[in-house]
PDB file of N, CA and C in Angstrom:
ATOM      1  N   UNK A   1     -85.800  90.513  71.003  1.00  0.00           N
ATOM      2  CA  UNK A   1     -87.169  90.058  70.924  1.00  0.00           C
ATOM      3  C   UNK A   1     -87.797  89.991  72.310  1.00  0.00           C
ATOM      4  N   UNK A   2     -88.814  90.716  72.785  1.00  0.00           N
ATOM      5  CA  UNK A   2     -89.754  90.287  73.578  1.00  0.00           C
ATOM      6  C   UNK A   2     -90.053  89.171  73.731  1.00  0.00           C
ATOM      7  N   UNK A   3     -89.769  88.331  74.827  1.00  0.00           N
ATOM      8  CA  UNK A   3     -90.258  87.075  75.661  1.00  0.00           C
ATOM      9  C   UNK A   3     -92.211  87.262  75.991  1.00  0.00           C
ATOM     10  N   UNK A   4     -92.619  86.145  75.447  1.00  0.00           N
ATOM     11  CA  UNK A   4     -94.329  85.902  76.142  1.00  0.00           C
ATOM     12  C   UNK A   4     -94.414  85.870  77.679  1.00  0.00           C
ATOM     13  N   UNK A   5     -95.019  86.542  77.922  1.00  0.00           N
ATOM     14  CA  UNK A   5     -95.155  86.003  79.833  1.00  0.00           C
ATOM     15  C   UNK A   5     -96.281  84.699  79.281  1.00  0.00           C
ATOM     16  N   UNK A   6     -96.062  84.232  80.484  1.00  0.00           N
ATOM     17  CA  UNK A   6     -97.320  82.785  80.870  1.00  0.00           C
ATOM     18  C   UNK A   6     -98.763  83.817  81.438  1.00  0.00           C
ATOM     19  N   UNK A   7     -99.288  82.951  80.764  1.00  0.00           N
ATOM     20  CA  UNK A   7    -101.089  82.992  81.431  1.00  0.00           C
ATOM     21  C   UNK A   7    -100.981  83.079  82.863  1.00  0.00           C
ATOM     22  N   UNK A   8    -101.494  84.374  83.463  1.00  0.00           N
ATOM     23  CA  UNK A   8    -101.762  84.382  84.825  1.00  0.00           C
ATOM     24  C   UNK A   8    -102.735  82.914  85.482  1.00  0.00           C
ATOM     25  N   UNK A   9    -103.641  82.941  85.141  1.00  0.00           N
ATOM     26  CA  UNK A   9    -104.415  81.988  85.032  1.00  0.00           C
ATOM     27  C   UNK A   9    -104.340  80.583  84.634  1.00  0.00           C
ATOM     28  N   UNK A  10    -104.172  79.111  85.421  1.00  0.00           N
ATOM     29  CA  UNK A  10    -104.311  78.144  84.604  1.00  0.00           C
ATOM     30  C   UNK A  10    -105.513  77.647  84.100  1.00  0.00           C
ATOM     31  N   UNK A  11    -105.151  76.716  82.809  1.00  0.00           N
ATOM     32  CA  UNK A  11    -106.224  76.598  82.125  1.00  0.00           C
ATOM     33  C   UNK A  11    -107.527  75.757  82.887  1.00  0.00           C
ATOM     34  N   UNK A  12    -107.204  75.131  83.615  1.00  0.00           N
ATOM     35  CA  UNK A  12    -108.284  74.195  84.540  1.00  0.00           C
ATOM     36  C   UNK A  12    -109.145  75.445  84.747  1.00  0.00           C
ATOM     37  N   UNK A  13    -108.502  76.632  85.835  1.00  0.00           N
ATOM     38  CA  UNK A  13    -108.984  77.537  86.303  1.00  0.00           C
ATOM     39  C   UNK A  13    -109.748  78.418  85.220  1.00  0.00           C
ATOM     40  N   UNK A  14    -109.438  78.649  84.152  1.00  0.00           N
ATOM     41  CA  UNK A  14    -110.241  79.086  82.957  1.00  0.00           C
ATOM     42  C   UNK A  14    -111.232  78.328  82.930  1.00  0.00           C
ATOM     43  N   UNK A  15    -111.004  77.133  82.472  1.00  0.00           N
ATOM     44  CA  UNK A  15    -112.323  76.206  81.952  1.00  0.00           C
ATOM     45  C   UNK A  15    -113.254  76.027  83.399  1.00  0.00           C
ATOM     46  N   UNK A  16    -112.802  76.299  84.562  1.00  0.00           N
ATOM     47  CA  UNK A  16    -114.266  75.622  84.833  1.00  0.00           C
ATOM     48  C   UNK A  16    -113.808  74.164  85.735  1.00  0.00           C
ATOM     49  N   UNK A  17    -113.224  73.414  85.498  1.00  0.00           N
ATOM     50  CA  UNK A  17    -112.673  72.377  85.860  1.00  0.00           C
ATOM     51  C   UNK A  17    -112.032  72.085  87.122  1.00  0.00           C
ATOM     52  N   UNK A  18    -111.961  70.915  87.907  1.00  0.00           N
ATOM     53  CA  UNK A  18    -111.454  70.431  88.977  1.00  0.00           C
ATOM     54  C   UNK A  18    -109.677  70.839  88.945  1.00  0.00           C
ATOM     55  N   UNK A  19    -109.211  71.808  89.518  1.00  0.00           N
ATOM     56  CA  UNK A  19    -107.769  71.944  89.416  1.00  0.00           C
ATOM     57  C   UNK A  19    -107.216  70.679  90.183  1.00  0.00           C
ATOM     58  N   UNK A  20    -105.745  70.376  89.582  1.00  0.00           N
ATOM     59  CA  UNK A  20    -105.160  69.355  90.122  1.00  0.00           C
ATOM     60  C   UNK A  20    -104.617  69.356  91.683  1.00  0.00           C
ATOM     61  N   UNK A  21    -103.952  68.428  92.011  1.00  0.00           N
ATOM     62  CA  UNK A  21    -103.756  68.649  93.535  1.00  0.00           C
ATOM     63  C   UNK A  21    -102.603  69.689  93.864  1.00  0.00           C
ATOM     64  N   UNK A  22    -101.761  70.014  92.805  1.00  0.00           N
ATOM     65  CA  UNK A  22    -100.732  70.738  92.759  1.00  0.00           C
ATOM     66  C   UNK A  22    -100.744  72.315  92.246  1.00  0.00           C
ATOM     67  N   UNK A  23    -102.175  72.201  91.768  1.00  0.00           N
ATOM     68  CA  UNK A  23    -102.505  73.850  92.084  1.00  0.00           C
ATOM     69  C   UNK A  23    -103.447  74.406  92.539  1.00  0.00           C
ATOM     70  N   UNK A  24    -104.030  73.515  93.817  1.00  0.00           N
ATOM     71  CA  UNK A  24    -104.711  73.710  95.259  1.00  0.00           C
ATOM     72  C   UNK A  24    -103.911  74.143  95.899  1.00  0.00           C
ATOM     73  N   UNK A  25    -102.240  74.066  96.180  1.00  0.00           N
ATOM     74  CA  UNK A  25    -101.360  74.692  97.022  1.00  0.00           C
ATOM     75  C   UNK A  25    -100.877  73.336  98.050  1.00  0.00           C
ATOM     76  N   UNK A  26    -100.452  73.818  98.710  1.00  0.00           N
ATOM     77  CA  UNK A  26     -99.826  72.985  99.646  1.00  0.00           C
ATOM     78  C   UNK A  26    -100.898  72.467 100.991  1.00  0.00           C
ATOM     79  N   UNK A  27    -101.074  71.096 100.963  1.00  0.00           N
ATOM     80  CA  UNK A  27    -102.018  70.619 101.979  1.00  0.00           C
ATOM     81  C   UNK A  27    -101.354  70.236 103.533  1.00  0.00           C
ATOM     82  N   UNK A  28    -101.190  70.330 104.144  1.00  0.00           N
ATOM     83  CA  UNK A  28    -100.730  69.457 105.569  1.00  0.00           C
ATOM     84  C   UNK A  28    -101.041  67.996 105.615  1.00  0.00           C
ATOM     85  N   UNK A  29    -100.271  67.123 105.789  1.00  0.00           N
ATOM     86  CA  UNK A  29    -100.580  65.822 105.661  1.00  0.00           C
ATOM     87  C   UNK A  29     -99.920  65.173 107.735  1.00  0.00           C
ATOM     88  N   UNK A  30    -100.881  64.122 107.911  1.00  0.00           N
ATOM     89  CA  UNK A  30    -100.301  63.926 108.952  1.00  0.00           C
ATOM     90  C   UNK A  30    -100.158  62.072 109.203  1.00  0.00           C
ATOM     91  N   UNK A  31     -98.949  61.170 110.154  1.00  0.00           N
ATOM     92  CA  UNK A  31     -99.184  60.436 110.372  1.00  0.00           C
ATOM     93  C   UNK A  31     -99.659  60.011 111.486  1.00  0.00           C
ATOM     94  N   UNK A  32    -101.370  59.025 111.754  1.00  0.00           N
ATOM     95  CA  UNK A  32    -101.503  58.716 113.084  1.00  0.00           C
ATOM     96  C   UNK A  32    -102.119  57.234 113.011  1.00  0.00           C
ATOM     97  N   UNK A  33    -102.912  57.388 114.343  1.00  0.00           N
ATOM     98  CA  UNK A  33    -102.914  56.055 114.840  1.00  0.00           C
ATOM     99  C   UNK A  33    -104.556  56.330 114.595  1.00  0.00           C
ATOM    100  N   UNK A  34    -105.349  55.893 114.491  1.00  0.00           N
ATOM    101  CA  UNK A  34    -106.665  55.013 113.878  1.00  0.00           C
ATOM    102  C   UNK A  34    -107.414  54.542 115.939  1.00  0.00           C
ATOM    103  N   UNK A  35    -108.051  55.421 116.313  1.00  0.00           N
ATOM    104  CA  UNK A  35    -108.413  55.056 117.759  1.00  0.00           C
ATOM    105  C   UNK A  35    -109.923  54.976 117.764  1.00  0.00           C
ATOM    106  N   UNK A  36    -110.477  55.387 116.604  1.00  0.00           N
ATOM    107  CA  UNK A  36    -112.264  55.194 116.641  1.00  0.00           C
ATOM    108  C   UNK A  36    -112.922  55.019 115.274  1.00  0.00           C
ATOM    109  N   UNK A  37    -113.296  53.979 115.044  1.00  0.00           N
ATOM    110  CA  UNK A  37    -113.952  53.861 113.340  1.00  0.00           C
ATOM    111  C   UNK A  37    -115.130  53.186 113.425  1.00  0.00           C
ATOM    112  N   UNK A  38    -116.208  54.352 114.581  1.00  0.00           N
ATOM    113  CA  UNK A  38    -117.618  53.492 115.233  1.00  0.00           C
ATOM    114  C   UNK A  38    -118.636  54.617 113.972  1.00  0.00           C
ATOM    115  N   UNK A  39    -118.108  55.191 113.478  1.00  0.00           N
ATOM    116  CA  UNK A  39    -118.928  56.341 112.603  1.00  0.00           C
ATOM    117  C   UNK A  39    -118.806  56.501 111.354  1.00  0.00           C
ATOM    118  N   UNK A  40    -120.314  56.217 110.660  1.00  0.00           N
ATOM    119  CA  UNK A  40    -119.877  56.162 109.076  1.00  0.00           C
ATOM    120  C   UNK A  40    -119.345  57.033 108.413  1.00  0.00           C
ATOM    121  N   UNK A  41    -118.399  56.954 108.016  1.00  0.00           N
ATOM    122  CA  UNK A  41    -117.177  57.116 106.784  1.00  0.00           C
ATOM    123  C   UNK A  41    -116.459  58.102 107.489  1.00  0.00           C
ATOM    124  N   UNK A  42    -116.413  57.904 109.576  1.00  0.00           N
ATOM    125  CA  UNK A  42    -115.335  58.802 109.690  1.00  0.00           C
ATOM    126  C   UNK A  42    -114.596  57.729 110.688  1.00  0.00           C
ATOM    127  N   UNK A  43    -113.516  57.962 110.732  1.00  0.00           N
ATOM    128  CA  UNK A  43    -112.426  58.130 111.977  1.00  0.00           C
ATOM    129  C   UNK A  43    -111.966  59.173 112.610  1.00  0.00           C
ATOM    130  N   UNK A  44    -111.442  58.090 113.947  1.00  0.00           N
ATOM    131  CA  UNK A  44    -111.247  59.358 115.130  1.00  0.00           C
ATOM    132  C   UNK A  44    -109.434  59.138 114.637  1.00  0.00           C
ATOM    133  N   UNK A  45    -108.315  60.099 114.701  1.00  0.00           N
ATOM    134  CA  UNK A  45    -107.171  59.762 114.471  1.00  0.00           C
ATOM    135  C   UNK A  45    -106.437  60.279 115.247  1.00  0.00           C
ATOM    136  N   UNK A  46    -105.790  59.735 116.091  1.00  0.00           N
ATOM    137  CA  UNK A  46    -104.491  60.189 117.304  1.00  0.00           C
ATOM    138  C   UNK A  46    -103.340  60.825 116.242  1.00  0.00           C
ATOM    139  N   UNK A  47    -103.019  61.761 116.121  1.00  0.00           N
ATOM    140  CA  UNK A  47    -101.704  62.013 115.891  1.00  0.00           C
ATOM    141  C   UNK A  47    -100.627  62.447 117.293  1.00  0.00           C
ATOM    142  N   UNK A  48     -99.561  61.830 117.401  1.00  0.00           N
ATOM    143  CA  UNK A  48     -98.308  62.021 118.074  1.00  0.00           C
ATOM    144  C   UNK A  48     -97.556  63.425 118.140  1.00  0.00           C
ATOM    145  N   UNK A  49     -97.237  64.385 118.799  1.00  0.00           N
ATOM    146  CA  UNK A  49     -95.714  64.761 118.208  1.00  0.00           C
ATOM    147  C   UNK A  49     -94.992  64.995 119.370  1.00  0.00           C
ATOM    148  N   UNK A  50     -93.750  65.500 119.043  1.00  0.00           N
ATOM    149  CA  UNK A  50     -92.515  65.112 120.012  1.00  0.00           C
ATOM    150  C   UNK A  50     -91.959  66.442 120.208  1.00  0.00           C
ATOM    151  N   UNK A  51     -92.133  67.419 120.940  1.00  0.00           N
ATOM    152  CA  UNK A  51     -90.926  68.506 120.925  1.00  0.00           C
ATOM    153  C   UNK A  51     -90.394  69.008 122.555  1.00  0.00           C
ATOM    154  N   UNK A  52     -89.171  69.487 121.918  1.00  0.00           N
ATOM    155  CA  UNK A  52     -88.689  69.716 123.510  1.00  0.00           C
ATOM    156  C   UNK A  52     -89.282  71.044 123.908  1.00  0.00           C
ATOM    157  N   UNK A  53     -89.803  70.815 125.398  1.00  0.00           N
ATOM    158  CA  UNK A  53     -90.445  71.947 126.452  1.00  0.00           C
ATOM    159  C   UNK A  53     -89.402  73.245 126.035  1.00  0.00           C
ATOM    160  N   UNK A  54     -89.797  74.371 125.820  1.00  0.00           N
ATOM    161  CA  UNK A  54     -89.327  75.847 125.779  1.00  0.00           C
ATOM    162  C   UNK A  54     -88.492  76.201 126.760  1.00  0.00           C
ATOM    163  N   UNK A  55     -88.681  75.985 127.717  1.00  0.00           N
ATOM    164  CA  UNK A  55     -88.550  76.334 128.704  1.00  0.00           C
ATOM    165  C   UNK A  55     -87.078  75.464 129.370  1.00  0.00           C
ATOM    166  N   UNK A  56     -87.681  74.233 129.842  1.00  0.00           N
ATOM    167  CA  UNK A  56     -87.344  72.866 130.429  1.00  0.00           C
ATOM    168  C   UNK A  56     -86.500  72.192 129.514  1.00  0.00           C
ATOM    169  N   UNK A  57     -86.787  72.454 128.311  1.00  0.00           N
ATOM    170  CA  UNK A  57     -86.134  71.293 127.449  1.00  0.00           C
ATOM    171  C   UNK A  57     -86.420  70.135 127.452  1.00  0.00           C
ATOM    172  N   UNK A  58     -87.224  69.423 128.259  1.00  0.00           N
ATOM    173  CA  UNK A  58     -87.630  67.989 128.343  1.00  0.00           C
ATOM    174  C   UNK A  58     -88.345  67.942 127.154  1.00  0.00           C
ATOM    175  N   UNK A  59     -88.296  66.662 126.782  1.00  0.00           N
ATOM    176  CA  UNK A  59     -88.742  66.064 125.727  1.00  0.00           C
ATOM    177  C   UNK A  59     -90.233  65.847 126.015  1.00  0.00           C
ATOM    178  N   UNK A  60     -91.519  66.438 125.506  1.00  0.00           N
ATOM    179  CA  UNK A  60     -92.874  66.533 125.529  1.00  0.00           C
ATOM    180  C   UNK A  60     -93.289  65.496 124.657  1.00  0.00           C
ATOM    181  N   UNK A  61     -94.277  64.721 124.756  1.00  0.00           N
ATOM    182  CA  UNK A  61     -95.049  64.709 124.330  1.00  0.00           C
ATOM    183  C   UNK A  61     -96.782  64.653 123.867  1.00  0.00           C
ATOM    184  N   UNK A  62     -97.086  65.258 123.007  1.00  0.00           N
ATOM    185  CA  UNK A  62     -98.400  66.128 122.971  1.00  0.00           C
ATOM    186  C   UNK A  62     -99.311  65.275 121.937  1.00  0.00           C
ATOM    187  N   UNK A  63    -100.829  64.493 121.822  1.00  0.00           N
ATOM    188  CA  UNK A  63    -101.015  64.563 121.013  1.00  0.00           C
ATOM    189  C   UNK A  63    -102.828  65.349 120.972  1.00  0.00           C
ATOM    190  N   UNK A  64    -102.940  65.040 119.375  1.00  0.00           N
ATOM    191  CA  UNK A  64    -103.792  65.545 119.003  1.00  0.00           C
ATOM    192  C   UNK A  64    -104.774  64.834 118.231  1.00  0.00           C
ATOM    193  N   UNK A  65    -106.302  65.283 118.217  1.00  0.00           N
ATOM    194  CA  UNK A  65    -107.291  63.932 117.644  1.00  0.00           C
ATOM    195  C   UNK A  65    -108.169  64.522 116.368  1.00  0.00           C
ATOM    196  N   UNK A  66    -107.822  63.995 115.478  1.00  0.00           N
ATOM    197  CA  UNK A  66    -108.569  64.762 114.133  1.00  0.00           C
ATOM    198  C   UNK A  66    -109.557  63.586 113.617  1.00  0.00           C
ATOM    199  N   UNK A  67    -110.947  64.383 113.440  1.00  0.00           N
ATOM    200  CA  UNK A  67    -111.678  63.372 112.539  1.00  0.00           C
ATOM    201  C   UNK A  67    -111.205  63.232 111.113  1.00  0.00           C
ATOM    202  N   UNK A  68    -111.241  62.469 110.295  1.00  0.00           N
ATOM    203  CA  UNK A  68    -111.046  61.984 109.090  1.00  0.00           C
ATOM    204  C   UNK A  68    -112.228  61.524 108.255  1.00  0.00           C
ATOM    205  N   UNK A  69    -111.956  61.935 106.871  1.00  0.00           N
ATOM    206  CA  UNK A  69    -113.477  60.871 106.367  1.00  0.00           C
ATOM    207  C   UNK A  69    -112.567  59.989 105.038  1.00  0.00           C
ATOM    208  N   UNK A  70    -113.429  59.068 105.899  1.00  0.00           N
ATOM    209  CA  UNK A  70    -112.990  57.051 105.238  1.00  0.00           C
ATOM    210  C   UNK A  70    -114.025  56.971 104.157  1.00  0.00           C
ATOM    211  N   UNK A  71    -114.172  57.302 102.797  1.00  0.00           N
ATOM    212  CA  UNK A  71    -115.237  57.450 101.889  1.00  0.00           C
ATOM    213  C   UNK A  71    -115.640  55.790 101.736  1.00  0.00           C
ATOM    214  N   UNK A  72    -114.415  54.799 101.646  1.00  0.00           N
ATOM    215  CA  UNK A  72    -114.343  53.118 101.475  1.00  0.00           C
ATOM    216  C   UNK A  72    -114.716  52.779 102.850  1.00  0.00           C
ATOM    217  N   UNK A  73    -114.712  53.535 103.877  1.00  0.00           N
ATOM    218  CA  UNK A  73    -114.433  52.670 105.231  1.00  0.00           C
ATOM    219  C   UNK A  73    -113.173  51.682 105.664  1.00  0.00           C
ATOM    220  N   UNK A  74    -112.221  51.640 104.525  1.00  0.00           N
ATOM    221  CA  UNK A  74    -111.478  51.049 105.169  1.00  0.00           C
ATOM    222  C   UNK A  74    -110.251  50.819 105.955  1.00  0.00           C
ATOM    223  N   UNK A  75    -110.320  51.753 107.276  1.00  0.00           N
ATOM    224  CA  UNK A  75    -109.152  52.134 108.155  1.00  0.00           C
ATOM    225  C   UNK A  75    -110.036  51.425 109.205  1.00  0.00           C
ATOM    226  N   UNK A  76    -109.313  50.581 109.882  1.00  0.00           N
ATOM    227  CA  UNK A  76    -109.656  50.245 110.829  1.00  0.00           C
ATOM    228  C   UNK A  76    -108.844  50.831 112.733  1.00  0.00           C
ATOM    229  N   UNK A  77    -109.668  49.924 113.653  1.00  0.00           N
ATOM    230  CA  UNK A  77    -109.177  50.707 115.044  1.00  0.00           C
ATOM    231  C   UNK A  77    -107.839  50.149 115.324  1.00  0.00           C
ATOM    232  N   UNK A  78    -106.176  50.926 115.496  1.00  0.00           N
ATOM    233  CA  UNK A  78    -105.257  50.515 115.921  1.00  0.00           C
ATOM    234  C   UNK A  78    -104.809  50.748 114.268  1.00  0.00           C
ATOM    235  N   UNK A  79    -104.942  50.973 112.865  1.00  0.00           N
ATOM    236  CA  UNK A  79    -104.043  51.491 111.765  1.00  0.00           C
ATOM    237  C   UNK A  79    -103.489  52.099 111.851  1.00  0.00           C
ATOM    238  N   UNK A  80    -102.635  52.355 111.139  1.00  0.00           N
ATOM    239  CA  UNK A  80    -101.495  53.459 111.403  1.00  0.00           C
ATOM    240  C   UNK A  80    -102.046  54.148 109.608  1.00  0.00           C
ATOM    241  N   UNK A  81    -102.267  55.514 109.742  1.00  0.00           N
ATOM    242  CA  UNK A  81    -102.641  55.761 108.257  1.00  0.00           C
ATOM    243  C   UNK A  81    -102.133  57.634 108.232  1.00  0.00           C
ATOM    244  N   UNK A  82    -102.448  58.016 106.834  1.00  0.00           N
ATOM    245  CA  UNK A  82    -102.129  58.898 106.650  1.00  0.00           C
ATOM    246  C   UNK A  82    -103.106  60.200 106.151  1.00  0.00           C
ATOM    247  N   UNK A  83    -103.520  61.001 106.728  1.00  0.00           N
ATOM    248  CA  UNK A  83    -104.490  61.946 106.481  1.00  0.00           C
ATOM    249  C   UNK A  83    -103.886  63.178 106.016  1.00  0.00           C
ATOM    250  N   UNK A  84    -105.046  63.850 105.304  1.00  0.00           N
ATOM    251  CA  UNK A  84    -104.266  65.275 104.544  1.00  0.00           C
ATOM    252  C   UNK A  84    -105.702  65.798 104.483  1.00  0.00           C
ATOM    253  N   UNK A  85    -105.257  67.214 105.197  1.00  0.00           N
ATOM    254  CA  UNK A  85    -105.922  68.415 105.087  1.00  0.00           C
ATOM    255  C   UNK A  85    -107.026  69.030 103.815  1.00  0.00           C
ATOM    256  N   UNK A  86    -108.314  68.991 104.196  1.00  0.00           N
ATOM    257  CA  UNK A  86    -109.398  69.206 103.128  1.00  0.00           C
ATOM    258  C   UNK A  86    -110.153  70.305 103.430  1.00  0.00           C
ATOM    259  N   UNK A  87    -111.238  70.869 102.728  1.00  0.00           N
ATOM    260  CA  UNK A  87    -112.426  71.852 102.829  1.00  0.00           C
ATOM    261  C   UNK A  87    -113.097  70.973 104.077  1.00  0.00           C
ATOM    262  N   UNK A  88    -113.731  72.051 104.665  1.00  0.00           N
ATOM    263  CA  UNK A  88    -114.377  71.612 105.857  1.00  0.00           C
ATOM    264  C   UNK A  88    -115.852  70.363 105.416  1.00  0.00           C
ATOM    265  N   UNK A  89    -115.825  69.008 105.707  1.00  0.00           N
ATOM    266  CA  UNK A  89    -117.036  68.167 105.160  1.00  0.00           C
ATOM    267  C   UNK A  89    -117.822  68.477 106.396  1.00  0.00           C
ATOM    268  N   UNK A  90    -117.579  68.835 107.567  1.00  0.00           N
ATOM    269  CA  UNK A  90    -118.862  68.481 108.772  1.00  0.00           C
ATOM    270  C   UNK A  90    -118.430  69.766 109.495  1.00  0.00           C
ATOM    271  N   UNK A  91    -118.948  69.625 111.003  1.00  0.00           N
ATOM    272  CA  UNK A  91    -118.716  70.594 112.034  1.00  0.00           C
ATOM    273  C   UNK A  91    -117.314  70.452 112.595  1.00  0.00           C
ATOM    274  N   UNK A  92    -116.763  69.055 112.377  1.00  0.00           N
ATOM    275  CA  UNK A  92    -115.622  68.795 113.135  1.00  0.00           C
ATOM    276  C   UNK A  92    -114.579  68.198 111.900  1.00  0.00           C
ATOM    277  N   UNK A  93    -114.976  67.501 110.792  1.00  0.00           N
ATOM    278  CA  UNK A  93    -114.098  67.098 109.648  1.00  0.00           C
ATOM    279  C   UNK A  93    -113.555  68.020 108.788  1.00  0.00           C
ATOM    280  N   UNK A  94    -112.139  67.870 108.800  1.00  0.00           N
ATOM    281  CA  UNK A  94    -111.533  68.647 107.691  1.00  0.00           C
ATOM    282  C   UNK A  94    -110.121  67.877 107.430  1.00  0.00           C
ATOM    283  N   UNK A  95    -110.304  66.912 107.583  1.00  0.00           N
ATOM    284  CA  UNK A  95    -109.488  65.498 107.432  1.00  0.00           C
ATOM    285  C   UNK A  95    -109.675  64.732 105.911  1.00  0.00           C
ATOM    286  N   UNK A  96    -109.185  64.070 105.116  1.00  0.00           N
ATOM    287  CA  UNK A  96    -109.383  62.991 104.387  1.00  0.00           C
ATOM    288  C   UNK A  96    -108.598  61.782 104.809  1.00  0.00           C
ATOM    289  N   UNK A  97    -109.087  60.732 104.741  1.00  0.00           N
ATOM    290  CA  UNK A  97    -108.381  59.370 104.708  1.00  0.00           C
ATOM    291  C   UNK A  97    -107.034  59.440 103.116  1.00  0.00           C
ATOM    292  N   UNK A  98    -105.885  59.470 103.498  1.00  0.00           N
ATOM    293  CA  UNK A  98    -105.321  59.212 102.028  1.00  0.00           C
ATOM    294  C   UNK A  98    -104.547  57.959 101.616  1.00  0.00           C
ATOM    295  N   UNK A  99    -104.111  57.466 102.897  1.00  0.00           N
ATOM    296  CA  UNK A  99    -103.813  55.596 102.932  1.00  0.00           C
ATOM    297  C   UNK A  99    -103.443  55.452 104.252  1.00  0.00           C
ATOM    298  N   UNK A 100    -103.681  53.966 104.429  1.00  0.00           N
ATOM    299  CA  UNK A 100    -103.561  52.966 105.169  1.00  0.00           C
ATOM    300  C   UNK A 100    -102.005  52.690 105.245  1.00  0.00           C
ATOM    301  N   UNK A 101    -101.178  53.262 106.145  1.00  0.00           N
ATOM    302  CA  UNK A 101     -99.842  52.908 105.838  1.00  0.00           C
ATOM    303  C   UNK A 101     -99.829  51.163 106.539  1.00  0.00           C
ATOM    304  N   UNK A 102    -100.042  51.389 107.751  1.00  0.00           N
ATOM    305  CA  UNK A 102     -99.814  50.033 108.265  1.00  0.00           C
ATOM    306  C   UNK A 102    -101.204  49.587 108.971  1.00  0.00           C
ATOM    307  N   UNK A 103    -101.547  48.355 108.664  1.00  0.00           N
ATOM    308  CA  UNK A 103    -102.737  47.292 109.128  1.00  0.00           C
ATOM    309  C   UNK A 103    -102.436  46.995 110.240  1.00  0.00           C
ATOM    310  N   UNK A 104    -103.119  46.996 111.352  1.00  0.00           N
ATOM    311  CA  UNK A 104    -102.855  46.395 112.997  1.00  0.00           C
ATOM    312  C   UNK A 104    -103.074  45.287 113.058  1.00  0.00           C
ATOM    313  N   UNK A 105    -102.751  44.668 113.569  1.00  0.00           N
ATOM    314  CA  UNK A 105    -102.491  43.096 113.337  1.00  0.00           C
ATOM    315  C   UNK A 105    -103.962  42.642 113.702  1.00  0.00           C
ATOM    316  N   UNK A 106    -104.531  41.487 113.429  1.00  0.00           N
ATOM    317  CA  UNK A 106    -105.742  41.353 113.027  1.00  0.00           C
ATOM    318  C   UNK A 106    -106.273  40.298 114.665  1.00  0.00           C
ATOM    319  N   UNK A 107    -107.229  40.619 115.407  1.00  0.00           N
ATOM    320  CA  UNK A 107    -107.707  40.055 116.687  1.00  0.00           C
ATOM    321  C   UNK A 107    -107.964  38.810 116.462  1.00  0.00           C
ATOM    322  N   UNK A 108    -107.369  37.137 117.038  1.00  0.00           N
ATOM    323  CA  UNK A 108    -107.950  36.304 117.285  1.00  0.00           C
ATOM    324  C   UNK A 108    -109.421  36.482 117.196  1.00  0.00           C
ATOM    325  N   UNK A 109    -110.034  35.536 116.180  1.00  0.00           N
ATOM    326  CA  UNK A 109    -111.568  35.615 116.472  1.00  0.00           C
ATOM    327  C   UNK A 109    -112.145  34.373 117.206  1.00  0.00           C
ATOM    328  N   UNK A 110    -112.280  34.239 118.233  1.00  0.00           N
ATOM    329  CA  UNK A 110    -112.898  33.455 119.149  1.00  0.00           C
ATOM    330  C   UNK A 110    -114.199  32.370 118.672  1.00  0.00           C
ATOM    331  N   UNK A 111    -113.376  31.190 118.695  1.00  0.00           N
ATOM    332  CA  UNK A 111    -114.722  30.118 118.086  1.00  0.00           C
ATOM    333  C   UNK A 111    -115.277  29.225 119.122  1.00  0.00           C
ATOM    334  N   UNK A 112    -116.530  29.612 119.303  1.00  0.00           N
ATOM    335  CA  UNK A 112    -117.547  29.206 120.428  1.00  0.00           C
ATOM    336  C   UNK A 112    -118.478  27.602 119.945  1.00  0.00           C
TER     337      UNK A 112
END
């Protein structure tokens, strides 16, 4: 007996519909540090990384600053959070906010 092949096509992709996150493909996700949240619904985000020099072998490190968009606003300056790769929203955003891993500890507020 002849086996059916599967629909080239999924059905989201037929209908018309928002495909799920898992057949958009694979996104880049990154962890950083939260260094500017003066701009509505974006952040500025430090990411870290660590590799040894080519050359030298010394241990480098390099980072890098991606805007993000905070749709809630709520990442604040000094979070530690987690962003993943989107369609371009601005000239410089292609970031999403996707959580808040860790809260920076919260500033004495000074009572006058």
């Amino acid at each position: 007996m002849p086996e059916a092949t599967p629909p080239t096509a999924e059905p989201a992709a037929i209908a018309g519909t928002a495909a799920t996150p898992a057949a958009r493909g694979h996104r880049k996700e990154r962890l950083g540090k939260v260094i500017s949240a003066k701009m509505a619904k974006t952040i500025v985000v430090e990411v870290q990384r660590r590799f040894p020099h080519p050359q030298y072998k010394k241990v480098v490190t390099a980072y890098a600053k991606f805007y993000a968009h905070d749709e809630k606003r709520e990442a604040k300056v000094g979070d530690l959070v987690l962003i993943r790769e989107t369609r371009p929203l601005s000239k410089l955003k292609r970031w999403r906010l996707t959580q808040v891993v860790e809260r920076s500890p919260e500033a004495p507020v000074a009572v006058a």
